[in-house]
N, C-alpha and C. Protein backbone atom coordinates (compact mmCIF):
# COMPACT_ATOMS: atom_id res chain seq x y z
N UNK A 1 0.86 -1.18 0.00
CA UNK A 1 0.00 0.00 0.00
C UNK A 1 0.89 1.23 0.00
N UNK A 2 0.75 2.13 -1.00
CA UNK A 2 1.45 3.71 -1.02
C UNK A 2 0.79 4.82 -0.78
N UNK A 3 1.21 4.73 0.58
CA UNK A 3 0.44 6.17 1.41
C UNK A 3 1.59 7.28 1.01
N UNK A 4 1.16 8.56 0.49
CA UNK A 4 1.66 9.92 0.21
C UNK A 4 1.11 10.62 1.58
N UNK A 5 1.96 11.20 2.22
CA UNK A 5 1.39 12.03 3.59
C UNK A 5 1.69 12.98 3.33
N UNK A 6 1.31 14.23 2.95
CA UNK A 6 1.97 15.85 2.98
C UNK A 6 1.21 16.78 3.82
N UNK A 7 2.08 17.83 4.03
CA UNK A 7 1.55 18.58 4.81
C UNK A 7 1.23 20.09 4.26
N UNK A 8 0.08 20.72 4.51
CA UNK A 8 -0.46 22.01 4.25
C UNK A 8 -0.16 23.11 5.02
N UNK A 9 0.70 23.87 5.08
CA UNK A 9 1.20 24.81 6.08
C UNK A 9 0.97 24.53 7.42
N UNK A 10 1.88 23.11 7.87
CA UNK A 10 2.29 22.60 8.57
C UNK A 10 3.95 21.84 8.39
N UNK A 11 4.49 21.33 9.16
CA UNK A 11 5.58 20.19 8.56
C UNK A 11 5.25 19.12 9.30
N UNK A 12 4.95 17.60 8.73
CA UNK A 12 4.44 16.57 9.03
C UNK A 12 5.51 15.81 9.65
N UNK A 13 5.88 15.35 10.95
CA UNK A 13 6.73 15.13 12.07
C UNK A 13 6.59 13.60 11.67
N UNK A 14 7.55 12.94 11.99
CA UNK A 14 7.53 11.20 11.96
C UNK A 14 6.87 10.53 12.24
N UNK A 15 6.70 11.09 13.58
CA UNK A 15 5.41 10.47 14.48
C UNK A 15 4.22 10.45 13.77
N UNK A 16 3.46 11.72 13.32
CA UNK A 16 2.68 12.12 12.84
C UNK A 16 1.91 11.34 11.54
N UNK A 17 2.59 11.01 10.60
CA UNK A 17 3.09 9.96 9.43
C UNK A 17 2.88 9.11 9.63
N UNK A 18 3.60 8.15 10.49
CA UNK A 18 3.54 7.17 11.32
C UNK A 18 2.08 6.96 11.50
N UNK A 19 1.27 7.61 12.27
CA UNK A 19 0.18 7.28 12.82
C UNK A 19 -0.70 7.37 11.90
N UNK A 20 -0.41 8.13 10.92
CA UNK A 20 -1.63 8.11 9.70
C UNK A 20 -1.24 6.68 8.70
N UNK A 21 0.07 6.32 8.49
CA UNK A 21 0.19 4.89 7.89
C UNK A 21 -0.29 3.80 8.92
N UNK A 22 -0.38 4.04 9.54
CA UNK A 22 -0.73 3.30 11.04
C UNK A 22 -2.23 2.86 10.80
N UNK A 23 -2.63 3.64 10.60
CA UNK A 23 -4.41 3.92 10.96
C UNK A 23 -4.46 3.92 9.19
N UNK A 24 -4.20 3.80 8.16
CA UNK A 24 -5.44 3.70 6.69
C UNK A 24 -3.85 2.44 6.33
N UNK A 25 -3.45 1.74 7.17
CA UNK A 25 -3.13 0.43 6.74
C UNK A 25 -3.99 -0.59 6.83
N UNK A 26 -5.00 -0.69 8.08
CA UNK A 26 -6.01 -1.41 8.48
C UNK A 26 -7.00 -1.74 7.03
N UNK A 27 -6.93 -0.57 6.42
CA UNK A 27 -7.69 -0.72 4.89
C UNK A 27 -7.29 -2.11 4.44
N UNK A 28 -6.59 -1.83 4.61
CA UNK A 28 -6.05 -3.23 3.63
C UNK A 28 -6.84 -4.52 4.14
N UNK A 29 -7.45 -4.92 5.07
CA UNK A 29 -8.39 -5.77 5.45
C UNK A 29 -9.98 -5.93 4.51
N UNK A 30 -9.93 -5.01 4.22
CA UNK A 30 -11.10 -4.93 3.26
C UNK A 30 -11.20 -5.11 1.95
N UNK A 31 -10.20 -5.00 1.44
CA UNK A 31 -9.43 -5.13 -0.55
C UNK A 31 -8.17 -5.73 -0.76
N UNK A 32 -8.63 -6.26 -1.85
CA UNK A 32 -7.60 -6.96 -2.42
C UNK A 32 -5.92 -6.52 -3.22
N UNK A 33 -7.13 -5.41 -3.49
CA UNK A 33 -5.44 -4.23 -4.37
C UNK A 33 -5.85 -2.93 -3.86
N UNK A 34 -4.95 -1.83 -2.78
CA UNK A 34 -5.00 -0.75 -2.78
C UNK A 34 -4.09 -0.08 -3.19
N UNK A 35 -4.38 0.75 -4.47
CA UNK A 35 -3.09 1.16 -5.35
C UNK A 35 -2.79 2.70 -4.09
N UNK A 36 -2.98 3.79 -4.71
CA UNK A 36 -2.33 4.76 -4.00
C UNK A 36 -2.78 5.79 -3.24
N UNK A 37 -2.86 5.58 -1.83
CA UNK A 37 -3.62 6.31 -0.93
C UNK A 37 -2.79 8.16 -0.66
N UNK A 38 -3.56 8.92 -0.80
CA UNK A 38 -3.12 10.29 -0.63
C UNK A 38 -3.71 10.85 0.22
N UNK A 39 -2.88 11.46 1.35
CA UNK A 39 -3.07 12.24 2.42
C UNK A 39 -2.93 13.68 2.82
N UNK A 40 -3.44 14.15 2.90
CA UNK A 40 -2.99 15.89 3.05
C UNK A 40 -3.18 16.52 4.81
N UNK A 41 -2.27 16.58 5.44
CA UNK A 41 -2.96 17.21 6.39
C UNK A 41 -2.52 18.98 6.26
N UNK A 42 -3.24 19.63 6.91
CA UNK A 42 -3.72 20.90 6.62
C UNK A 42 -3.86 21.89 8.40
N UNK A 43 -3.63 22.97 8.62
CA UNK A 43 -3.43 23.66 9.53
C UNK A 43 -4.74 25.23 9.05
N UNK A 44 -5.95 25.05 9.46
CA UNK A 44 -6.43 26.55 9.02
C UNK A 44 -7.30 26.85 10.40
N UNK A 45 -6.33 27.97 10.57
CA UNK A 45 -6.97 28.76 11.63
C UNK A 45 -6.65 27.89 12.70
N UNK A 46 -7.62 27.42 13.84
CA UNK A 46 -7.20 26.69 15.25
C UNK A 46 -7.68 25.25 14.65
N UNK A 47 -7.81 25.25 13.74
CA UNK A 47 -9.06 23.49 13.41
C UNK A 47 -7.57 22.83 12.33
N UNK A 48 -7.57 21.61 12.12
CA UNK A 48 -6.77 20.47 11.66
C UNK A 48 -7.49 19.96 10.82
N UNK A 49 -7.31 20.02 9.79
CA UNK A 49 -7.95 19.10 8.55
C UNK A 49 -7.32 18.36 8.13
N UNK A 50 -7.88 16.80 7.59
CA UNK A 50 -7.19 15.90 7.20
C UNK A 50 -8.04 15.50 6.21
N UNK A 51 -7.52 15.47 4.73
CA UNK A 51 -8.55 14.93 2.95
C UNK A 51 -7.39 13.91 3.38
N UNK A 52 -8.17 12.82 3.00
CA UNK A 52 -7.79 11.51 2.20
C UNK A 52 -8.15 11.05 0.97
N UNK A 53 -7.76 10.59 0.03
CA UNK A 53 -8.05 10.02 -1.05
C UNK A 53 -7.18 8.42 -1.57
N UNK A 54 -8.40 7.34 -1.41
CA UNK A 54 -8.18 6.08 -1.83
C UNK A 54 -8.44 5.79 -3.32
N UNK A 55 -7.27 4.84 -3.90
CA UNK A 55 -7.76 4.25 -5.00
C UNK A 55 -7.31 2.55 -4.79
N UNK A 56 -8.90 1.94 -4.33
CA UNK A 56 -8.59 1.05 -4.09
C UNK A 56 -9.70 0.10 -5.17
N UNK A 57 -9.26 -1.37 -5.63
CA UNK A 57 -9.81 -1.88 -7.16
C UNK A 57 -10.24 -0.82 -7.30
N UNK A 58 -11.48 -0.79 -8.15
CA UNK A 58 -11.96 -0.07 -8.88
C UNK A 58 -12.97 0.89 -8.13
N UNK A 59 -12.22 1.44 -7.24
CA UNK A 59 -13.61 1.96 -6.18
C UNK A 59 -12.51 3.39 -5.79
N UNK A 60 -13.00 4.49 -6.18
CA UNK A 60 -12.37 5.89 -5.44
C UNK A 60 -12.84 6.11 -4.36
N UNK A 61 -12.36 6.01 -2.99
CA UNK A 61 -12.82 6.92 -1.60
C UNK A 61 -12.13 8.41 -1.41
N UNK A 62 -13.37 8.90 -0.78
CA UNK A 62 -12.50 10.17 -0.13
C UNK A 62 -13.04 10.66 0.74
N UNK A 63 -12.59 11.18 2.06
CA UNK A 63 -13.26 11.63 3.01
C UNK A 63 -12.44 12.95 3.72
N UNK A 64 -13.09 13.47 4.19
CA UNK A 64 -12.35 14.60 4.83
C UNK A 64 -12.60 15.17 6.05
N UNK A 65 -12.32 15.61 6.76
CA UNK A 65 -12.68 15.78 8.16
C UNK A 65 -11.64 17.26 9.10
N UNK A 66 -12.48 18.08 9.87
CA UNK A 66 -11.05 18.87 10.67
C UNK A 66 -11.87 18.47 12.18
N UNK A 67 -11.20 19.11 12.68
CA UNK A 67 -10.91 18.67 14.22
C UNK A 67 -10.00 19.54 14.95
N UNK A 68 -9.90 20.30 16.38
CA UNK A 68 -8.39 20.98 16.53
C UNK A 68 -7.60 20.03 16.75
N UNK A 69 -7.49 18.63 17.14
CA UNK A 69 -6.70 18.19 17.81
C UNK A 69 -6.22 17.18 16.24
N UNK A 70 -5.15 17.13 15.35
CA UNK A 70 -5.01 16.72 14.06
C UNK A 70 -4.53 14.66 14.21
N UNK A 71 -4.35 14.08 15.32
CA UNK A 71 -4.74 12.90 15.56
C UNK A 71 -6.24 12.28 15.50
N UNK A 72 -7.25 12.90 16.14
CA UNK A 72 -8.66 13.06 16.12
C UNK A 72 -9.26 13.02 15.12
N UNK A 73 -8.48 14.07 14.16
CA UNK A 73 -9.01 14.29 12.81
C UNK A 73 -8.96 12.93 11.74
N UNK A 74 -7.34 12.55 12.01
CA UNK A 74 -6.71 11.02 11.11
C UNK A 74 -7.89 10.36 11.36
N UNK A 75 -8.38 9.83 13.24
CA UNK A 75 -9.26 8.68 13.58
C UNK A 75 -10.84 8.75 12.94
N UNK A 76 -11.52 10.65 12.95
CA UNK A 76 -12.86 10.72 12.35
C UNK A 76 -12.23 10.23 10.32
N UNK A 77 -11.44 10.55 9.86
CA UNK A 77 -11.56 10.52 8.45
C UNK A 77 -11.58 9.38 8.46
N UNK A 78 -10.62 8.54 8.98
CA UNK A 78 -10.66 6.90 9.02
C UNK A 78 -11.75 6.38 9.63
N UNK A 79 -12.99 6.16 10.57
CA UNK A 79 -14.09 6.46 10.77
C UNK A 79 -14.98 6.41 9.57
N UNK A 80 -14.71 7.59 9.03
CA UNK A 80 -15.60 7.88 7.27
C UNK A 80 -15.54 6.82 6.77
N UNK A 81 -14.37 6.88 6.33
CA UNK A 81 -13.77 6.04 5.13
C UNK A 81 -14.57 4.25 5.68
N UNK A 82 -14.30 3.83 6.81
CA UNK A 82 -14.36 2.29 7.19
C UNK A 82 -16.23 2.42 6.68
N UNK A 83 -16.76 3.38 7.05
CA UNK A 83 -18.31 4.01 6.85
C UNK A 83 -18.80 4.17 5.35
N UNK A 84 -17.83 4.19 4.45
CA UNK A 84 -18.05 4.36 3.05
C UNK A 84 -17.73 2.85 2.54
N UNK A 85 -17.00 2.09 3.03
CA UNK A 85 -16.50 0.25 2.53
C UNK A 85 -17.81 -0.15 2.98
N UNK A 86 -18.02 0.38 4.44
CA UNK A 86 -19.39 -0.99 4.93
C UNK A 86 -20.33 -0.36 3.93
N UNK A 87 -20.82 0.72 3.36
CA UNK A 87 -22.33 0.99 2.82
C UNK A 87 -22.10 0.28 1.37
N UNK A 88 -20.44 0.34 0.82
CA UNK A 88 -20.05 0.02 -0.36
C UNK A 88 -20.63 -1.70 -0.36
N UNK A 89 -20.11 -2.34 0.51
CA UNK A 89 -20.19 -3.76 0.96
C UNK A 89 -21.25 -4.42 0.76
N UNK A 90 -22.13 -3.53 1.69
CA UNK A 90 -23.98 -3.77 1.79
C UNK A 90 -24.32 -3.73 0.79
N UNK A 91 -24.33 -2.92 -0.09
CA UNK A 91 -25.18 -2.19 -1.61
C UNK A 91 -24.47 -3.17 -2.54
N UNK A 92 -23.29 -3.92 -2.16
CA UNK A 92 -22.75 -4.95 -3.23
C UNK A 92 -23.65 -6.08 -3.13
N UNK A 93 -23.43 -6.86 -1.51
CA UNK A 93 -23.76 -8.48 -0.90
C UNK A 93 -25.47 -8.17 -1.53
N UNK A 94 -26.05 -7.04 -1.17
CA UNK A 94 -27.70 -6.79 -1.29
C UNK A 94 -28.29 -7.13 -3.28
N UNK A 95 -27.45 -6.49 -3.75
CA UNK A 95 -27.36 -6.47 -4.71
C UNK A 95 -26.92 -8.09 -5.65
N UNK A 96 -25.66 -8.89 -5.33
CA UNK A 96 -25.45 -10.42 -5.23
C UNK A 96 -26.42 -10.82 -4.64
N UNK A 97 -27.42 -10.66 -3.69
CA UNK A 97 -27.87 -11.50 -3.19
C UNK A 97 -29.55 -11.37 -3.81
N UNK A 98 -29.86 -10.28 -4.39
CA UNK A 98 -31.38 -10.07 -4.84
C UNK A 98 -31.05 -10.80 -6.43
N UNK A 99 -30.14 -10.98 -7.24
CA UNK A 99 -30.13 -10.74 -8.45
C UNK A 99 -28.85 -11.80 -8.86
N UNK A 100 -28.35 -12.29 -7.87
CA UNK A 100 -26.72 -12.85 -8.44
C UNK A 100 -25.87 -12.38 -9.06
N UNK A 101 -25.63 -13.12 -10.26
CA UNK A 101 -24.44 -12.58 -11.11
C UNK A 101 -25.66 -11.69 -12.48
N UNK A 102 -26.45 -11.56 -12.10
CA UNK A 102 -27.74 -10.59 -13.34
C UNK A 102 -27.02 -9.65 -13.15
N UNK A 103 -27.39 -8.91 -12.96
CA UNK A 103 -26.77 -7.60 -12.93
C UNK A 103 -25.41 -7.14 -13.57
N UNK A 104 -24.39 -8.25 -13.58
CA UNK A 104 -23.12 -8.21 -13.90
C UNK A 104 -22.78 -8.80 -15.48
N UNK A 105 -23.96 -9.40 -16.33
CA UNK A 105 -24.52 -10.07 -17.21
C UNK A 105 -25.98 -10.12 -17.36
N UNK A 106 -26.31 -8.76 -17.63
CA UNK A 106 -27.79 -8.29 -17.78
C UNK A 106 -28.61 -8.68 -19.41
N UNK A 107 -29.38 -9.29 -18.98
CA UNK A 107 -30.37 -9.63 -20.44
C UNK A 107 -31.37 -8.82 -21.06
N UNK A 108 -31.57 -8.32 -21.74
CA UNK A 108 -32.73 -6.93 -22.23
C UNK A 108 -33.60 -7.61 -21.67
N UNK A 109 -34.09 -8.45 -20.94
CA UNK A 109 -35.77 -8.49 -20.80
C UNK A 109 -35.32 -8.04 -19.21
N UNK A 110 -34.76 -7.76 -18.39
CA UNK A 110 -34.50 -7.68 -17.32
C UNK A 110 -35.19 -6.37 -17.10
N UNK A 111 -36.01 -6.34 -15.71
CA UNK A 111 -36.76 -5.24 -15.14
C UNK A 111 -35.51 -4.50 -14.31
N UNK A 112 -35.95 -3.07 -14.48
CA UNK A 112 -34.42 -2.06 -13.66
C UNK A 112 -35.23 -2.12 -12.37
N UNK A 113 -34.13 -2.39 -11.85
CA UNK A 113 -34.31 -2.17 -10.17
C UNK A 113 -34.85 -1.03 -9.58
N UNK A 114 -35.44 -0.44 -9.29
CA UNK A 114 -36.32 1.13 -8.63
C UNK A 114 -35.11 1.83 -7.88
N UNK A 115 -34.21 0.96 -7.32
CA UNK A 115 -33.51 1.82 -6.14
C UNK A 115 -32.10 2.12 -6.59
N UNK A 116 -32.38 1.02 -7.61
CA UNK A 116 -30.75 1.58 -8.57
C UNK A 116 -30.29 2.95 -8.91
N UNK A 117 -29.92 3.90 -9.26
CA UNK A 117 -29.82 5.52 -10.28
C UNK A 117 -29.53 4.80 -11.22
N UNK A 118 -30.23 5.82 -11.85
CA UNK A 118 -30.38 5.70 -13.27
C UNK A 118 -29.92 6.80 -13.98
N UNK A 119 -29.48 6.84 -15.08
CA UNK A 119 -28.91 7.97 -16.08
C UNK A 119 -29.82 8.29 -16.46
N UNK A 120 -30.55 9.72 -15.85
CA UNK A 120 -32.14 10.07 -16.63
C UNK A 120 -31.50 11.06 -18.39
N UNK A 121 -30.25 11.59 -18.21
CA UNK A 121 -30.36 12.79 -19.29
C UNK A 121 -28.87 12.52 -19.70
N UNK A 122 -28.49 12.10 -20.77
CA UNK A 122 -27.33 12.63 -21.58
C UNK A 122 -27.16 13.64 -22.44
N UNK A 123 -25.77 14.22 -22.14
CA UNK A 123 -25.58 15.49 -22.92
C UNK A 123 -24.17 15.55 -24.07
N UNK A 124 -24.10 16.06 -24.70
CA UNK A 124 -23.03 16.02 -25.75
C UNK A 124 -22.95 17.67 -26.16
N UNK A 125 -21.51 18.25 -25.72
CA UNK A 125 -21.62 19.45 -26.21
C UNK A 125 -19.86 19.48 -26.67
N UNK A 126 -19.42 20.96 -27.44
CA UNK A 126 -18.10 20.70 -28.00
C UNK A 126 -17.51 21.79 -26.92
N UNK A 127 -16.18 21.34 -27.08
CA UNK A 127 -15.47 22.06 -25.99
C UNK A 127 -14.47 22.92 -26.71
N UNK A 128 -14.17 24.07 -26.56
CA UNK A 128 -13.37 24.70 -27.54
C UNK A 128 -11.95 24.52 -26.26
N UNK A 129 -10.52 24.99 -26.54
CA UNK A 129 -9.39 24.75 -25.44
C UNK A 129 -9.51 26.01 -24.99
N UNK A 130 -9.67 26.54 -23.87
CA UNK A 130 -9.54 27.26 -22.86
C UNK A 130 -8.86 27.51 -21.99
N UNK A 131 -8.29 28.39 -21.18
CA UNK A 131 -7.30 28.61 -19.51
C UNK A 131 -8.25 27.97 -19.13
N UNK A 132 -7.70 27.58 -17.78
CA UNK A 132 -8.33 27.62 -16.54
C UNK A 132 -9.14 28.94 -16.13
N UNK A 133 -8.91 29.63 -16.29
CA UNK A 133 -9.19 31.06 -15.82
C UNK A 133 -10.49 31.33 -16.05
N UNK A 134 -10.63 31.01 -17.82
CA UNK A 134 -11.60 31.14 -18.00
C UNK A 134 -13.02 30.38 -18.10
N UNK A 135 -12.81 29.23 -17.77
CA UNK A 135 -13.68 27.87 -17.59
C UNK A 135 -14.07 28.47 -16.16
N UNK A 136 -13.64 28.70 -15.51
CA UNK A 136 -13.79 29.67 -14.06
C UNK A 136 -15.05 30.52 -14.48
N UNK A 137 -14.66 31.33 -14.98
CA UNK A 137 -15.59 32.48 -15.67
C UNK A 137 -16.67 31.88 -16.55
N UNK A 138 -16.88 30.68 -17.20
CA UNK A 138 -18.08 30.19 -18.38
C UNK A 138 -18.72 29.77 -17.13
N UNK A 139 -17.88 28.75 -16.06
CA UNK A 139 -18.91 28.27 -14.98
C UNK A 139 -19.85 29.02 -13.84
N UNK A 140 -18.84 30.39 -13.92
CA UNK A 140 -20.03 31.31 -13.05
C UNK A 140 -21.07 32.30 -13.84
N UNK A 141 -21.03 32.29 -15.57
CA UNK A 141 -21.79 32.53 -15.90
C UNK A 141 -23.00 31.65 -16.41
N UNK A 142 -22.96 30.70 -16.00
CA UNK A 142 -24.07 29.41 -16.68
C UNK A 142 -24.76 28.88 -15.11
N UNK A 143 -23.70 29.64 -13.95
CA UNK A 143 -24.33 29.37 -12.45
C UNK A 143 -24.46 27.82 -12.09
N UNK A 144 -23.63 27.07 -12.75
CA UNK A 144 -23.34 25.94 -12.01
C UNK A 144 -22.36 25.65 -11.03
N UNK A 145 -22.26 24.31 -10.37
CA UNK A 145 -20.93 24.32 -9.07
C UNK A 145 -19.95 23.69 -9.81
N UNK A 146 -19.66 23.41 -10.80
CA UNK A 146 -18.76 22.29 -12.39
C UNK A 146 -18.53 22.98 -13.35
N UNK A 147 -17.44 22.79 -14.21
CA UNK A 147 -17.31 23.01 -15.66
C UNK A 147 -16.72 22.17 -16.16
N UNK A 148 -16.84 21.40 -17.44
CA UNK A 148 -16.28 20.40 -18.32
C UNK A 148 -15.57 21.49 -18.79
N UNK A 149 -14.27 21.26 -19.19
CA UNK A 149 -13.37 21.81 -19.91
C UNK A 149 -12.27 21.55 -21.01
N UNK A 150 -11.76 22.06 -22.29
CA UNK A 150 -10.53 21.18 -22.57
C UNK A 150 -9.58 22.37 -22.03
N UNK A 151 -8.67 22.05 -21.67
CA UNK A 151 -7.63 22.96 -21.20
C UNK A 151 -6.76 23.19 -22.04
N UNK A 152 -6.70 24.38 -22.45
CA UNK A 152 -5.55 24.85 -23.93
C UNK A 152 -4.06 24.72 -23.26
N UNK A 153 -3.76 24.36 -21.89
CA UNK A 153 -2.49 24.40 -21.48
C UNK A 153 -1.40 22.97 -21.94
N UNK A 154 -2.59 22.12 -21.36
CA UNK A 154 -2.00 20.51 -21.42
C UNK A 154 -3.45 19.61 -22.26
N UNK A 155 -3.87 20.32 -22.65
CA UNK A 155 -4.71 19.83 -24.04
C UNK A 155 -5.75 18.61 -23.56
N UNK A 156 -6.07 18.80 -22.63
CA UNK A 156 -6.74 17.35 -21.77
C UNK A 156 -8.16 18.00 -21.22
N UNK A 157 -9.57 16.74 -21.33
CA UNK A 157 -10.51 17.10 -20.44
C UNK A 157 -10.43 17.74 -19.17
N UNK A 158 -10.33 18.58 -18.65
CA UNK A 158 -10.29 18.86 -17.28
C UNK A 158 -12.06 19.25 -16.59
N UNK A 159 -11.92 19.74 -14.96
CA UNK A 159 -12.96 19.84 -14.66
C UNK A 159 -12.83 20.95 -13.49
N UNK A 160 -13.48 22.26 -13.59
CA UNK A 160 -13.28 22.85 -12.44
C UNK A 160 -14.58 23.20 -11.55
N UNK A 161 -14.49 23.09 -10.35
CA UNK A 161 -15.56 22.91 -9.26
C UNK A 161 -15.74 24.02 -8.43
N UNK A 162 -16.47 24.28 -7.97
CA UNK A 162 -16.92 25.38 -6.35
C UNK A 162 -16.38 24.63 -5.21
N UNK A 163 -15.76 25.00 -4.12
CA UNK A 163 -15.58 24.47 -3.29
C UNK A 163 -16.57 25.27 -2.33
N UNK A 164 -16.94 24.42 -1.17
CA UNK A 164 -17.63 24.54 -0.02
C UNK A 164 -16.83 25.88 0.43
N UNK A 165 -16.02 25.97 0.50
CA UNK A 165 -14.70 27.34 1.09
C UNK A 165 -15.15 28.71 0.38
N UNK A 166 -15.70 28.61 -0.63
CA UNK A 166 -16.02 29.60 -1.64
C UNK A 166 -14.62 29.59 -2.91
N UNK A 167 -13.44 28.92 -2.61
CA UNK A 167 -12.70 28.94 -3.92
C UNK A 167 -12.68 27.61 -4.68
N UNK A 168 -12.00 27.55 -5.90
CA UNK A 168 -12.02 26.84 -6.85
C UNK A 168 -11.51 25.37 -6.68
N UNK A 169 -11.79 24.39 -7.35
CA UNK A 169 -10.40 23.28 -7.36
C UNK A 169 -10.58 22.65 -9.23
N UNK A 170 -9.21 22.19 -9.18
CA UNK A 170 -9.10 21.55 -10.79
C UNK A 170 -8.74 20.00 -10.58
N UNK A 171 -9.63 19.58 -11.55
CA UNK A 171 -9.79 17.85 -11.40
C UNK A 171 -8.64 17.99 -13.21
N UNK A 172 -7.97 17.17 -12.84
CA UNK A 172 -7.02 16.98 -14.21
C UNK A 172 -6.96 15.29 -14.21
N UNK A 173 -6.89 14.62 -15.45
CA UNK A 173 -6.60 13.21 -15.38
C UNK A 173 -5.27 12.80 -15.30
N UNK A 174 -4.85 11.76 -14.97
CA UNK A 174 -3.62 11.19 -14.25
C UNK A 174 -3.89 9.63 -14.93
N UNK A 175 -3.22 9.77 -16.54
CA UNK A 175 -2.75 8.35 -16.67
C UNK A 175 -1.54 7.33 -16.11
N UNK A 176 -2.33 6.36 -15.79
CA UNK A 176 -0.98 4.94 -15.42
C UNK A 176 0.14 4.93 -16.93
């Protein structure tokens, strides 16, 4: 398992490290392949924030959590996270167990499940290459919390979001 630990205007102490490989090693009880776990801890204001991000098989986790005390914080995100495998778990075994392997080898006469989501609306639109800057600017004039983008920098789908904070973040893809 490759835990990345960094720190956000803080410096992340041995100990510190330690206890966060400590605590999202236990993951590994639950999956078979956990490729690369990323950690950020973070210092804002008197409160301790800790984002995690799992890529474990084919399943992305992420949870995030602050706390003042930044041990507290590691134990609630890890908390989350064990809270996101069990609902993952349930909604799998529930799912194997109403339907078997159907679902995984579906036949057109097959009735959709009610509780499943469903893809009500597809969309197809063209993307001209853009800054960042300004995908910023198309997304607060169309008043959504997203923008699909191609990025004229590194020529790739990108995606920029609202954060809860009131500023921005950029989703970029990351091939193996």
């Amino acid at each position: 398992m490759n835990i990345q630990v960094r720190g956000k205007n803080l410096e992340v102490t041995e100990a510190l490290k330690e206890y966060v490989v400590k605590r999202l090693s236990k993951l590994k009880k639950f999956f078979n392949h956990i490729g690369e776990t990323r950690v950020t801890l973070a210092v804002e204001g008197d409160m301790h924030k800790v984002e995690v991000t799992v890529l474990a098989s084919d399943l992305v986790m992420r949870a995030e959590e602050s706390h003042p005390d930044m041990y507290a914080a590691v134990d609630l995100v890890f908390e989350k996270l064990e809270k996101q495998i069990d609902a993952y778990k349930t909604r799998l075994s529930k799912r194997l167990k109403n339907q078997g392997f159907k679902e995984f080898f579906p036949s057109p006469s097959d009735d959709e499940d009610i509780d499943d989501p469903k893809i009500l609306r597809s969309k197809r639109f063209a993307m001209k290459p853009m800054p960042v800057d300004e995908a910023i600017m198309q997304m607060n004039l169309i008043g959504h919390n997203f923008f699909v983008f191609a990025n004229a920098e590194t020529e790739q789908v990108n995606v920029v979001y609202r954060r809860k904070d009131g500023n921005y973040g950029l989703i970029e893809p990351e091939f193996d």
